[in-house]
N, C-alpha and C. Protein backbone atom coordinates (compact mmCIF):
# COMPACT_ATOMS: atom_id res chain seq x y z
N UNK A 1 21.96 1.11 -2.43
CA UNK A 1 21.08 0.46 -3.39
C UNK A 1 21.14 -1.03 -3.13
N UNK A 2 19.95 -1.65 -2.28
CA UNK A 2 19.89 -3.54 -2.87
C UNK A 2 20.11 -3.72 -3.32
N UNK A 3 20.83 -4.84 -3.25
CA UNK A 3 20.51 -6.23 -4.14
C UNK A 3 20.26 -7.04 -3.75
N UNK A 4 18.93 -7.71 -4.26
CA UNK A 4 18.04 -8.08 -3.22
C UNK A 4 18.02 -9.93 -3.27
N UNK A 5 18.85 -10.33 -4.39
CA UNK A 5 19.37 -11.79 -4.10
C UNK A 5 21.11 -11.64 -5.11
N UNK A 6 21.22 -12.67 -4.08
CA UNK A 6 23.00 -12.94 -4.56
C UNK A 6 23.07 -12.93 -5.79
N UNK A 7 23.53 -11.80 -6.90
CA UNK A 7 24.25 -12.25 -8.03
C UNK A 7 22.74 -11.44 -9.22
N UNK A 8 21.81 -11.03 -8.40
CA UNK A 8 20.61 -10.40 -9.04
C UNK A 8 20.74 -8.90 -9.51
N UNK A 9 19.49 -8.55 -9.22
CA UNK A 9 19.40 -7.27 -10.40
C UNK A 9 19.88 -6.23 -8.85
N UNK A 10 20.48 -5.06 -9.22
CA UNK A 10 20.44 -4.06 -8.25
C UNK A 10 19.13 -3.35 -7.94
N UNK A 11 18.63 -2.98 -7.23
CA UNK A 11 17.42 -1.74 -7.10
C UNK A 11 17.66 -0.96 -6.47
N UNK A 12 17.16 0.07 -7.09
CA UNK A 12 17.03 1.63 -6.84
C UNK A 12 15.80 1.69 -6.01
N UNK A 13 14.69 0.98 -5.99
CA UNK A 13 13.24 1.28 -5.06
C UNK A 13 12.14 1.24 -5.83
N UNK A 14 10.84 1.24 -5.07
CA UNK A 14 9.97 1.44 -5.51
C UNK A 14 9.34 3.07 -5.77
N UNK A 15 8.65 2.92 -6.83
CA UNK A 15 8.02 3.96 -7.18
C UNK A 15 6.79 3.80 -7.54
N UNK A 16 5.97 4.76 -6.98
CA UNK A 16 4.51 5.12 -6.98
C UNK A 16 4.07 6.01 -8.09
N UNK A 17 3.58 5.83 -8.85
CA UNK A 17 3.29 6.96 -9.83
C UNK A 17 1.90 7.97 -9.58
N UNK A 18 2.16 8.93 -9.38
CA UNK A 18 1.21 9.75 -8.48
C UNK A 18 0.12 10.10 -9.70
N UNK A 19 -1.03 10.23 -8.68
CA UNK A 19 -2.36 10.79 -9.68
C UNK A 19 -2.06 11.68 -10.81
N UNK A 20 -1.19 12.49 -10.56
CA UNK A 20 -0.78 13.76 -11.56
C UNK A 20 0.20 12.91 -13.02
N UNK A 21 -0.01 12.20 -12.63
CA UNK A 21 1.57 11.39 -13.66
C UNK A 21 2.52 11.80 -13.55
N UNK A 22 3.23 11.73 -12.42
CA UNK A 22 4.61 12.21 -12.27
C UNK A 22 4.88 10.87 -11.21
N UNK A 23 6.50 10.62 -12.01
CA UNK A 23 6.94 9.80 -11.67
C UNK A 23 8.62 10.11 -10.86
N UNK A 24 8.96 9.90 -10.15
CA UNK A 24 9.94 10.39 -9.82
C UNK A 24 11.35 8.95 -10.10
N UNK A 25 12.31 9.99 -10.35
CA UNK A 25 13.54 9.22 -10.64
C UNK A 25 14.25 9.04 -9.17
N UNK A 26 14.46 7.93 -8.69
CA UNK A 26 15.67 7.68 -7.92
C UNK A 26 17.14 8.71 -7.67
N UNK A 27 16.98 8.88 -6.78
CA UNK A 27 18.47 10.20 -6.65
C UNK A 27 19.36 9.16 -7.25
N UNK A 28 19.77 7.89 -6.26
CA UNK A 28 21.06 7.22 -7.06
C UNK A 28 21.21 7.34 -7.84
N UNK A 29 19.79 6.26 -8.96
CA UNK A 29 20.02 6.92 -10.53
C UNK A 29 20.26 7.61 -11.55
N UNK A 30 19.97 8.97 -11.03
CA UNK A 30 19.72 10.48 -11.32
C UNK A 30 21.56 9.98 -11.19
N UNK A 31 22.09 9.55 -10.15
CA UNK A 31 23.55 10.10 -10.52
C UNK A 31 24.23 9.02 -11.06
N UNK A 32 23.92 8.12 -10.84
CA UNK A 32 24.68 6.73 -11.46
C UNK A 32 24.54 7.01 -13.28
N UNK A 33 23.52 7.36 -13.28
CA UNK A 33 23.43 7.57 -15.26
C UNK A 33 23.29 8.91 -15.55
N UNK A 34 23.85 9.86 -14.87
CA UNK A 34 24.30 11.20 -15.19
C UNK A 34 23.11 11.76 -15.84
N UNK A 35 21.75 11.95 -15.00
CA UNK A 35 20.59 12.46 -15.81
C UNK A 35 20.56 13.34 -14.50
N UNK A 36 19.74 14.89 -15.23
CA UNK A 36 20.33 16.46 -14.53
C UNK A 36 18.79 16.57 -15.13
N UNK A 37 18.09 17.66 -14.50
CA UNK A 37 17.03 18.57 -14.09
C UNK A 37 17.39 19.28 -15.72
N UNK A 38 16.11 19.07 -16.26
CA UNK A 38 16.30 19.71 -17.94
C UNK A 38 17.08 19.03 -18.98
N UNK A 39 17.07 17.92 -18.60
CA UNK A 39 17.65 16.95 -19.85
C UNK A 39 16.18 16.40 -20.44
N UNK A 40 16.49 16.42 -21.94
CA UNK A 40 15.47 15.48 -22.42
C UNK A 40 15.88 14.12 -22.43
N UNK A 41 14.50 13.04 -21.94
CA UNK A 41 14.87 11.72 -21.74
C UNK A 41 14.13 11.20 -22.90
N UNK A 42 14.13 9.89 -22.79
CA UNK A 42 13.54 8.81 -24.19
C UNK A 42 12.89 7.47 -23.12
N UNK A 43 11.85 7.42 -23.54
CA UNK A 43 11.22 6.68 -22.76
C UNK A 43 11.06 5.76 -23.50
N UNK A 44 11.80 4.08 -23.95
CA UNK A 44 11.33 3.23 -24.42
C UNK A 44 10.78 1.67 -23.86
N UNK A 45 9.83 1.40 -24.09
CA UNK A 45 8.44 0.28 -23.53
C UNK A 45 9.73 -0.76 -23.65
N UNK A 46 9.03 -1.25 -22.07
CA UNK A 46 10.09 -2.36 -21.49
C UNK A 46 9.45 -3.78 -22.50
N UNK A 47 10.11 -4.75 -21.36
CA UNK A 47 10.11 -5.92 -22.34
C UNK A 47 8.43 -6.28 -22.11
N UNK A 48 7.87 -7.54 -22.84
CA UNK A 48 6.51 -7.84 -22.93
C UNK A 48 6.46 -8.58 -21.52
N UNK A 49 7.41 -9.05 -20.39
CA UNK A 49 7.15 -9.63 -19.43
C UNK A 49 7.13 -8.50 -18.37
N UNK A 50 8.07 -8.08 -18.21
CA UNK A 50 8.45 -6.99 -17.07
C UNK A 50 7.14 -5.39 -17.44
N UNK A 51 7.16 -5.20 -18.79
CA UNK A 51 6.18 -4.26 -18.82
C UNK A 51 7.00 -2.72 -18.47
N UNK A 52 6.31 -2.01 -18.26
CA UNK A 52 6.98 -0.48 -17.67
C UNK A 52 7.74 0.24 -18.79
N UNK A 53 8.79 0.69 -18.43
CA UNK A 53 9.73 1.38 -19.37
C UNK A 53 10.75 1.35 -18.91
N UNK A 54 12.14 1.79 -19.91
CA UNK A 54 13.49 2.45 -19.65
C UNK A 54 13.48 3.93 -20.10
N UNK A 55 14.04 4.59 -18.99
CA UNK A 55 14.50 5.87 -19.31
C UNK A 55 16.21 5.85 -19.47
N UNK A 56 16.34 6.39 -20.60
CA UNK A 56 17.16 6.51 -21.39
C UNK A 56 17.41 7.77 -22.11
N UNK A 57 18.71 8.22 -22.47
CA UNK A 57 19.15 9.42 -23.06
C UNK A 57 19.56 9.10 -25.07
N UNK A 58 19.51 10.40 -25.72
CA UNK A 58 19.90 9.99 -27.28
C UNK A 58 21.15 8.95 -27.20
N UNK A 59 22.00 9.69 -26.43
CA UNK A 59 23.41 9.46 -26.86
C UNK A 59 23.57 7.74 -26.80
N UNK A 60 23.02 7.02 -25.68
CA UNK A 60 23.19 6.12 -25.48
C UNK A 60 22.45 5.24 -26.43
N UNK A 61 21.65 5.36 -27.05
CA UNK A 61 20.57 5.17 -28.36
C UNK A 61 21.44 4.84 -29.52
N UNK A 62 22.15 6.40 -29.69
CA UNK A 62 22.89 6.41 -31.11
C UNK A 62 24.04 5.39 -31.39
N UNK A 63 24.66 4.86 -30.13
CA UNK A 63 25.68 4.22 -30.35
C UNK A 63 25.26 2.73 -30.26
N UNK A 64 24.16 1.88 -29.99
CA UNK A 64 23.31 0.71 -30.28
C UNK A 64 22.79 -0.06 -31.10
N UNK A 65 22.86 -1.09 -31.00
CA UNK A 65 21.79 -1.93 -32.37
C UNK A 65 20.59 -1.13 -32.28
N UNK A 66 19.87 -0.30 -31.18
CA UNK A 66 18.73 0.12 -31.48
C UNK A 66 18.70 1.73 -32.48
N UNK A 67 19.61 2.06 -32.73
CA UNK A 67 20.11 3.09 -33.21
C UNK A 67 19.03 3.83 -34.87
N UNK A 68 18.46 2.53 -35.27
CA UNK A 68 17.47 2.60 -36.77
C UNK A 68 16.34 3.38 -35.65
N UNK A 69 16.04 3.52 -34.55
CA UNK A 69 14.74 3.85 -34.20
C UNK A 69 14.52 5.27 -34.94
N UNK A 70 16.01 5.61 -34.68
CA UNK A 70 16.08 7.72 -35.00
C UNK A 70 15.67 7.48 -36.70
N UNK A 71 16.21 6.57 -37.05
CA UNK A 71 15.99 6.74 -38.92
C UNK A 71 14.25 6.77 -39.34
N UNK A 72 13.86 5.73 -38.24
CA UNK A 72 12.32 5.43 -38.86
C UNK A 72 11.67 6.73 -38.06
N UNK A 73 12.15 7.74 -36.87
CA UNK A 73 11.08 8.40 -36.13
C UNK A 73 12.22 9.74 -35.83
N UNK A 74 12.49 10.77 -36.94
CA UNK A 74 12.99 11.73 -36.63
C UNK A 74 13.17 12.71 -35.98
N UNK A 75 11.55 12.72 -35.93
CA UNK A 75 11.45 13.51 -34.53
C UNK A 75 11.59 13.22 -32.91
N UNK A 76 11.74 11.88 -32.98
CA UNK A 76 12.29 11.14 -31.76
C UNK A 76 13.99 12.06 -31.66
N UNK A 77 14.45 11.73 -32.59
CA UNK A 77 15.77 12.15 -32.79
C UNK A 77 16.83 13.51 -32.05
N UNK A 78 15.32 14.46 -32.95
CA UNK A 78 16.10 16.11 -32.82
C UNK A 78 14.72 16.43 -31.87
N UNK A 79 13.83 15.66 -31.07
CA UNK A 79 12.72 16.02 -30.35
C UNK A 79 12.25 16.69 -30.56
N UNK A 80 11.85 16.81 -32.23
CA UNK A 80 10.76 17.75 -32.90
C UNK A 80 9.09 17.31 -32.59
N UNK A 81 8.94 16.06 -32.38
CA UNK A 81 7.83 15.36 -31.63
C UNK A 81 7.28 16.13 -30.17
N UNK A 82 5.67 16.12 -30.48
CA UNK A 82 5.61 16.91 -29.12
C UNK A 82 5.54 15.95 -27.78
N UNK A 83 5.87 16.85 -26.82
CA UNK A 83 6.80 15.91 -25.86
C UNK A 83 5.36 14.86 -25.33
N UNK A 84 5.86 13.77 -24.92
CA UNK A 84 4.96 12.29 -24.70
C UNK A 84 4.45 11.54 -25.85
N UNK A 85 4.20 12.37 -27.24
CA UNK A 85 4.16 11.91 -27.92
C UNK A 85 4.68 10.44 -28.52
N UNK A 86 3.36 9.01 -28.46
CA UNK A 86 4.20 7.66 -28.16
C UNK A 86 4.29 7.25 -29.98
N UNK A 87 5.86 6.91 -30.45
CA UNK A 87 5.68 6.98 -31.85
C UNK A 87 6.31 4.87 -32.00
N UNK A 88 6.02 4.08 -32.29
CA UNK A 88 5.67 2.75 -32.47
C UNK A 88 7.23 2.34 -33.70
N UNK A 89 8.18 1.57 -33.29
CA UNK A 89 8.81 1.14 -33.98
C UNK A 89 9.09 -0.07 -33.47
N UNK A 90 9.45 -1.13 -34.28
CA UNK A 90 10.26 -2.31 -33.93
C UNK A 90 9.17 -3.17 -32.72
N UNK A 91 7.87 -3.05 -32.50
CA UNK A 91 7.28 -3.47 -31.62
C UNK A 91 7.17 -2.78 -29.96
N UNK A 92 7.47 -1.68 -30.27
CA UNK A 92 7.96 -0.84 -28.67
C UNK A 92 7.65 0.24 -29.25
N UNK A 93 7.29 0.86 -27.87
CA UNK A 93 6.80 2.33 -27.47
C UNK A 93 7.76 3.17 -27.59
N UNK A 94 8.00 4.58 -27.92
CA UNK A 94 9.17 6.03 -27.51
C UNK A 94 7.92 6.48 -27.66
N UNK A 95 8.75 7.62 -26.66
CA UNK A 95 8.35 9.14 -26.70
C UNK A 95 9.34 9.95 -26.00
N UNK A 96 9.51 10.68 -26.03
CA UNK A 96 10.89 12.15 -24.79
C UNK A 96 10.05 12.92 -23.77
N UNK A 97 10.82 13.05 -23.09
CA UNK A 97 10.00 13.80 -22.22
C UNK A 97 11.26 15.27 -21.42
N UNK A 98 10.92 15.55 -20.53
CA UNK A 98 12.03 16.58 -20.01
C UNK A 98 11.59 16.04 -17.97
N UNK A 99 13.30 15.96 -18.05
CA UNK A 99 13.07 15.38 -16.27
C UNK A 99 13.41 17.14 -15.45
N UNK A 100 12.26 17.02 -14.79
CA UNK A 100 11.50 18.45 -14.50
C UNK A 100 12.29 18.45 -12.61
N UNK A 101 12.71 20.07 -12.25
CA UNK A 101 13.62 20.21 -11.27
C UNK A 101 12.75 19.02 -10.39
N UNK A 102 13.74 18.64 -9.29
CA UNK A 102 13.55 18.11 -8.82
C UNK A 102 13.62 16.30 -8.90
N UNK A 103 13.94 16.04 -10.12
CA UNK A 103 14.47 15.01 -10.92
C UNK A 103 13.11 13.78 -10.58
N UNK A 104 12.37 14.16 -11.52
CA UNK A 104 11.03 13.57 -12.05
C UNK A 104 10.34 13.84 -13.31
N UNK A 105 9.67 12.62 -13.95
CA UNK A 105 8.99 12.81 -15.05
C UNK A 105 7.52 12.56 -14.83
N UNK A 106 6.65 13.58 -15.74
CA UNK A 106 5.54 13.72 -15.64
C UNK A 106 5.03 13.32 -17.23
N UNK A 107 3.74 12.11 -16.67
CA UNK A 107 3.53 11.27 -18.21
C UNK A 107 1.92 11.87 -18.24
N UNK A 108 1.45 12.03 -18.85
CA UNK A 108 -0.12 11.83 -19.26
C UNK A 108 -0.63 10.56 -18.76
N UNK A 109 -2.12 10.61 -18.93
CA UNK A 109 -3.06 8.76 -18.63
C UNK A 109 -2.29 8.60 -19.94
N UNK A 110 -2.53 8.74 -21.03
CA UNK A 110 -2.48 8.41 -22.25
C UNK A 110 -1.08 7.93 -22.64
N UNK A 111 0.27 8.33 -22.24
CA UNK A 111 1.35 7.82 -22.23
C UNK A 111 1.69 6.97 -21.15
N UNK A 112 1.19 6.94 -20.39
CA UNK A 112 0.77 6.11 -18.91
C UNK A 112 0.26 4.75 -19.79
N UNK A 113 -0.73 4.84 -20.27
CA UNK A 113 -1.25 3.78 -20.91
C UNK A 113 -0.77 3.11 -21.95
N UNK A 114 0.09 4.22 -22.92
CA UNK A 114 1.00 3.10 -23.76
C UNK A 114 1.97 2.55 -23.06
N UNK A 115 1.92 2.40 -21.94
CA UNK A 115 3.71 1.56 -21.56
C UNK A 115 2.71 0.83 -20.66
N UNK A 116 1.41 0.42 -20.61
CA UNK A 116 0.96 -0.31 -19.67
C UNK A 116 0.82 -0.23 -17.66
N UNK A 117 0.92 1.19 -17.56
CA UNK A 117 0.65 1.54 -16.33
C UNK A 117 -0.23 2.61 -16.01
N UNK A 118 -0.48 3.04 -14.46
CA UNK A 118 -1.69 3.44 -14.22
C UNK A 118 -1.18 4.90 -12.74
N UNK A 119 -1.63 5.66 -12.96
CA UNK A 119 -1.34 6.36 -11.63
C UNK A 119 -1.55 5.56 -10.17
N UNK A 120 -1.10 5.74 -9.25
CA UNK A 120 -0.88 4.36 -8.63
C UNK A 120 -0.28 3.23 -8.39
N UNK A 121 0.65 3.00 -9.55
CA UNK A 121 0.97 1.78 -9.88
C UNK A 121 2.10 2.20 -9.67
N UNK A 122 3.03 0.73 -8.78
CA UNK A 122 4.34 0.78 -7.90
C UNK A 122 4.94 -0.13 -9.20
N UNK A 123 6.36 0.85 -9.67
CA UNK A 123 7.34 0.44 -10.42
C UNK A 123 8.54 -0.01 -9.33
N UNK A 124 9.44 -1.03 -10.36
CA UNK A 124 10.57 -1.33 -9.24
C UNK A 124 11.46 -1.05 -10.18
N UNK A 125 12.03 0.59 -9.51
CA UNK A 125 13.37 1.07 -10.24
C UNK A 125 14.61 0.21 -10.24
N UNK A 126 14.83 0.13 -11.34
CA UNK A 126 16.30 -1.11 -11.06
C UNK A 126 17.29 -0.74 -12.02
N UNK A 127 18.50 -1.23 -11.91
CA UNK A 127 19.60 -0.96 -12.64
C UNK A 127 19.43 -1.64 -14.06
N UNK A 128 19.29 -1.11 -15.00
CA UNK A 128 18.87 -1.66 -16.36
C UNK A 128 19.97 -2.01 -17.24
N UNK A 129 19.93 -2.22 -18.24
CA UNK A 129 20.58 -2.54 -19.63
C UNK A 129 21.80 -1.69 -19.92
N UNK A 130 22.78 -1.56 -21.14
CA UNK A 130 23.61 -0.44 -21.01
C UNK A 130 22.50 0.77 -21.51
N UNK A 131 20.90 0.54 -21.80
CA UNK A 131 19.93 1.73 -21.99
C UNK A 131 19.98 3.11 -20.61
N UNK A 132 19.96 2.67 -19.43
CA UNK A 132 19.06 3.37 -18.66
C UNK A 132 18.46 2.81 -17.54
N UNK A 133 17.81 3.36 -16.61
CA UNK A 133 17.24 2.90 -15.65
C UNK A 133 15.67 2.26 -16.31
N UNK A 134 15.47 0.76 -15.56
CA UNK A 134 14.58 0.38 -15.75
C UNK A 134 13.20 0.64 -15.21
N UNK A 135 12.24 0.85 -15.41
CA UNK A 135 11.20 0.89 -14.42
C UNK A 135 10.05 -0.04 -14.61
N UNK A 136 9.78 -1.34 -13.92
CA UNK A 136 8.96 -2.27 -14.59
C UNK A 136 7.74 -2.29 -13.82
N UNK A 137 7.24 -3.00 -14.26
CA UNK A 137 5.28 -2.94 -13.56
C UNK A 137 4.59 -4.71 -13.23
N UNK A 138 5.58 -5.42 -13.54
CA UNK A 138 4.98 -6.90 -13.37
C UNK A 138 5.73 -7.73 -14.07
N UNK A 139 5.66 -9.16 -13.68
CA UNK A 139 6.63 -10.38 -14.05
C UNK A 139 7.00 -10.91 -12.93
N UNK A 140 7.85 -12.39 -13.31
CA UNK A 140 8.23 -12.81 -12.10
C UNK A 140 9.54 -11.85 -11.47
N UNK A 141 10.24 -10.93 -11.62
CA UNK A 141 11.27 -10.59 -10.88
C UNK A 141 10.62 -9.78 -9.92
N UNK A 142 10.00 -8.94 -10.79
CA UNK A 142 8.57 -8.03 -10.06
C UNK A 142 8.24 -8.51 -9.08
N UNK A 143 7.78 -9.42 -8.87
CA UNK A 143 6.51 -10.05 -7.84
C UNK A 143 7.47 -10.95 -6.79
N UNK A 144 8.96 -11.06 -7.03
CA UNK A 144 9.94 -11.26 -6.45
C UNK A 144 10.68 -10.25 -5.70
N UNK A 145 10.73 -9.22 -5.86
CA UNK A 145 11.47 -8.12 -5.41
C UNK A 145 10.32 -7.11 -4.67
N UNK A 146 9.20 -7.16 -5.14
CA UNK A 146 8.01 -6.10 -4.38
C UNK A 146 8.03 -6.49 -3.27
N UNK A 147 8.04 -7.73 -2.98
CA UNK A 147 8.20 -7.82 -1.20
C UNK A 147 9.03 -7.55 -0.29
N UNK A 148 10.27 -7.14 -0.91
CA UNK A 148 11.22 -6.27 -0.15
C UNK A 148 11.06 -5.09 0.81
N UNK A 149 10.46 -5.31 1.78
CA UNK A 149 10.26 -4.15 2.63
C UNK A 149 11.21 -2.91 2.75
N UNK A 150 12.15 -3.56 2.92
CA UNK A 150 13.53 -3.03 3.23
C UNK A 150 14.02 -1.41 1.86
N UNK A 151 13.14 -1.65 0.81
CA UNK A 151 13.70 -1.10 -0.06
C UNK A 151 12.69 0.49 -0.46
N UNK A 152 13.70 1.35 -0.51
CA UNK A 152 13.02 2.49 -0.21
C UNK A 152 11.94 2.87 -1.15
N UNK A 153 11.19 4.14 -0.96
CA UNK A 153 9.94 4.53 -1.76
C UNK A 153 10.01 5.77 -2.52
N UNK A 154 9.07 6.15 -3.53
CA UNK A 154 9.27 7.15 -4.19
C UNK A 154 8.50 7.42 -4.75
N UNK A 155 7.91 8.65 -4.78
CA UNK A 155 6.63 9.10 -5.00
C UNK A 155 5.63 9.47 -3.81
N UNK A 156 4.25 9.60 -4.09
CA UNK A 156 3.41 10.05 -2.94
C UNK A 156 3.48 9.20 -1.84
């Protein structure tokens, strides 16, 4: 895994989000944050610069300042919400989804569109927050790190 300036963010690669909305997770990642084929994930809307999302699990949720999300959106919680379903707290996007064999998630246009991306559109998987893997869509780190040739691909 890069790191693609001294003392910067790690990356996992780019990712392509294919016509179908499926997005694929990074193997590293998949093992660095212990996410397995049939786990439900939590997809919460990245920051207003970077854009994209974090995929993220409950557990890591429950133990956080972000932890009120489960109080205001229950079905976020016990994933009584149907899955992609985008439910609005605190200024940010959730919804869950299930990372399908092969260790990828598949979004709708419509959940595609609440986190501000597009089938097509190259995310730069990176080592995120104590949330989850990041996946962003634009900003300056973005437009700093996309030129990395060197850094592998994922998706179609």
């Amino acid at each position: 895994m890069p790191q693609v300036t001294k003392g910067g963010k790690y990356v996992f690669g780019k990712v392509i989000i294919d016509q179908d909305g499926t997005v694929v997770i990074p193997p590293e990642a998949m093992q660095e944050y212990r996410y397995y084929d049939g786990d439900n994930v939590i997809l919460m809307s990245g920051s207003r610069t970077s854009g994209g999302f974090v995929l993220t699990v409950k557990s890591l949720i429950e133990k956080s300042e972000i932890a009120s999300i489960f109080e205001a959106s229950p079905g976020l919680m016990n994933f009584s919400l149907p899955v992609t379903q985008i439910v609005k707290n605190a200024g940010r996007s959730f919804c869950w989804t299930v990372i399908q064999p092969g260790g990828n998630i598949v979004l709708p246009l419509k959940t595609l569109s609440a986190y501000g991306i597009k089938p097509g559109d190259c995310l730069l998987a990176i080592r995120g927050s104590n949330y989850g893997i990041t996946l962003i869509a634009r900003g300056p780190l973005w437009a700093r790190i996309i030129k990395h040739e060197e850094l592998p691909f994922f998706g179609n």
